[in-house]
C-alpha atoms as a PDB file:
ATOM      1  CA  UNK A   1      85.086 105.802 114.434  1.00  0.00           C
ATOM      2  CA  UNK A   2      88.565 106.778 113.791  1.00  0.00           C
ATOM      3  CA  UNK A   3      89.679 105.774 117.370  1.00  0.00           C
ATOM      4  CA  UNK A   4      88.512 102.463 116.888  1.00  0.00           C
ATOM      5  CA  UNK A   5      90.095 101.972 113.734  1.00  0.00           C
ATOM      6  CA  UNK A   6      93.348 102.963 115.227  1.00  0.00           C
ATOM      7  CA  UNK A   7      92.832 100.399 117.980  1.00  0.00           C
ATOM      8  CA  UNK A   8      91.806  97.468 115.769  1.00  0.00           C
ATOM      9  CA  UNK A   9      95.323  98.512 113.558  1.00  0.00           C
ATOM     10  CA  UNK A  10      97.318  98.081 116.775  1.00  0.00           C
ATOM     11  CA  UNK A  11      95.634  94.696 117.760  1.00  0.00           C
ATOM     12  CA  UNK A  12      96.592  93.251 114.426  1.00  0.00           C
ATOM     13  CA  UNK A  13     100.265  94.458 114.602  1.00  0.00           C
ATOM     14  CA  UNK A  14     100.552  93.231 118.367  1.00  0.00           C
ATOM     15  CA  UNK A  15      99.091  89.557 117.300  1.00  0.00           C
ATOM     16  CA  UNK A  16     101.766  89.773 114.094  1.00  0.00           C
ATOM     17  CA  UNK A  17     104.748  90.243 116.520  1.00  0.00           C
ATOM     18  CA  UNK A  18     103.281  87.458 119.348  1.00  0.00           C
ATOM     19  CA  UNK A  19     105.484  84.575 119.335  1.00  0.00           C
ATOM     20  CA  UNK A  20     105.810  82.294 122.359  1.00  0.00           C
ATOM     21  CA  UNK A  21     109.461  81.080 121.951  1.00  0.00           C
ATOM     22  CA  UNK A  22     112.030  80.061 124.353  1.00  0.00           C
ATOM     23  CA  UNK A  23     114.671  82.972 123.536  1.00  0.00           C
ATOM     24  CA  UNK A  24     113.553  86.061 123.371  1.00  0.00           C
ATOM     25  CA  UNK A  25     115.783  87.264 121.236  1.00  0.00           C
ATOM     26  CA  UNK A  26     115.396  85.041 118.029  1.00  0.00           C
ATOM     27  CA  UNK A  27     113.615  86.935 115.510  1.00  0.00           C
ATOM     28  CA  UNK A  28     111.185  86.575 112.563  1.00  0.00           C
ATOM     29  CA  UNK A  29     112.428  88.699 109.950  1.00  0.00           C
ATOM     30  CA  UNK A  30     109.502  88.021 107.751  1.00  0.00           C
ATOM     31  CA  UNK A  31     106.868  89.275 110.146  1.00  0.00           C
ATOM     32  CA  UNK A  32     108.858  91.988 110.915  1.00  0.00           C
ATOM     33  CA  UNK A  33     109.303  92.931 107.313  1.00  0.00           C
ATOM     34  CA  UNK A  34     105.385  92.562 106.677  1.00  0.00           C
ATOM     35  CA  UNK A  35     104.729  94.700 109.954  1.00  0.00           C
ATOM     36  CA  UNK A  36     107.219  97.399 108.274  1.00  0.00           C
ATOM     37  CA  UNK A  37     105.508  97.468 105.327  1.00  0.00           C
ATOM     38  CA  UNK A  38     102.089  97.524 106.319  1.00  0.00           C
ATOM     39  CA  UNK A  39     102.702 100.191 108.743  1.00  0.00           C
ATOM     40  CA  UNK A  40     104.652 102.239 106.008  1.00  0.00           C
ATOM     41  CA  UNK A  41     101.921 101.871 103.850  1.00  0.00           C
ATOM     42  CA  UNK A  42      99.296 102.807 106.113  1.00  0.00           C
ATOM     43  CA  UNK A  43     101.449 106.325 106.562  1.00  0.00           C
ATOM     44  CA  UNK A  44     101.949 106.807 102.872  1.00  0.00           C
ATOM     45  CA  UNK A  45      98.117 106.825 102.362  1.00  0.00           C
ATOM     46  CA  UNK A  46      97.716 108.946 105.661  1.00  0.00           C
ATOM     47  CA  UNK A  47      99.956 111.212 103.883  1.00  0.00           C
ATOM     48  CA  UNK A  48      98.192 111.226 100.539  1.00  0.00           C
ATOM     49  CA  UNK A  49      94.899 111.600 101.941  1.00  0.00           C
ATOM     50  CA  UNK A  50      96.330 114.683 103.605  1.00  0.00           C
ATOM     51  CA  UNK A  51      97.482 116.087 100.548  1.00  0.00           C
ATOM     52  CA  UNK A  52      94.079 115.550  98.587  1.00  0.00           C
ATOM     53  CA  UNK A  53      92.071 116.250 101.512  1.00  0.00           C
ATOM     54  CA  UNK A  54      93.467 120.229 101.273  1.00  0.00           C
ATOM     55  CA  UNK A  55      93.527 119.713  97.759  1.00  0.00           C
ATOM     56  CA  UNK A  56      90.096 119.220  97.474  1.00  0.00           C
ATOM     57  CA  UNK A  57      89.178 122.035 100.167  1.00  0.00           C
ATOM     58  CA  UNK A  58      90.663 124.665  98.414  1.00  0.00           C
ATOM     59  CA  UNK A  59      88.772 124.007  95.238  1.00  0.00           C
ATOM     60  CA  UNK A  60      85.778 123.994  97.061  1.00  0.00           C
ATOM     61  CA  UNK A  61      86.611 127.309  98.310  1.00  0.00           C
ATOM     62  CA  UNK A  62      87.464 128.778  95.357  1.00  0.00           C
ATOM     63  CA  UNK A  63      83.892 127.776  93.317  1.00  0.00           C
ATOM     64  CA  UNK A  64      82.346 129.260  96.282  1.00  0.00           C
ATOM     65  CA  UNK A  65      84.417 132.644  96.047  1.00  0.00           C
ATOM     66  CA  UNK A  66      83.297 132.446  92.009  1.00  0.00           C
ATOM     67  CA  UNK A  67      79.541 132.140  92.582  1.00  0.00           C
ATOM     68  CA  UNK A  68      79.642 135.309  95.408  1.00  0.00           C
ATOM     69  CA  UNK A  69      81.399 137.526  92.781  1.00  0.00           C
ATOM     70  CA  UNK A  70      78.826 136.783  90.073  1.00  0.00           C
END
């Protein structure tokens, strides 16, 4: 499921950057700005799911190690 999440990200930030225009390089600044920030977005809560993710697996560890010794 992840995989396809990861491609269905991707098609929306190629379709965001699509622009049929006669020079190739005039720029949108504003879709480039909204790309930016929705992919630095997506790796802040990558980053804070990490964080909790470990957070939450050592707890569980540690009622484990509490019931064993009891």
């Amino acid at each position: 499921m992840g995989h396809l999440t990861v491609v269905a990200v991707m098609a929306v930030l190629f379709t965001l950057f699509m622009e049929a225009e006669a020079n190739p390089f005039t720029y949108n600044y504003e879709r480039l700005r909204i790309g930016g920030l929705v992919c630095a977005s997506l790796l802040f809560i990558g980053g804070l799911s990490i964080i909790f993710y470990n957070r939450c697996s050592t707890k569980n560890k540690k009622v484990e190690d509490d019931n064993s010794e009891i």
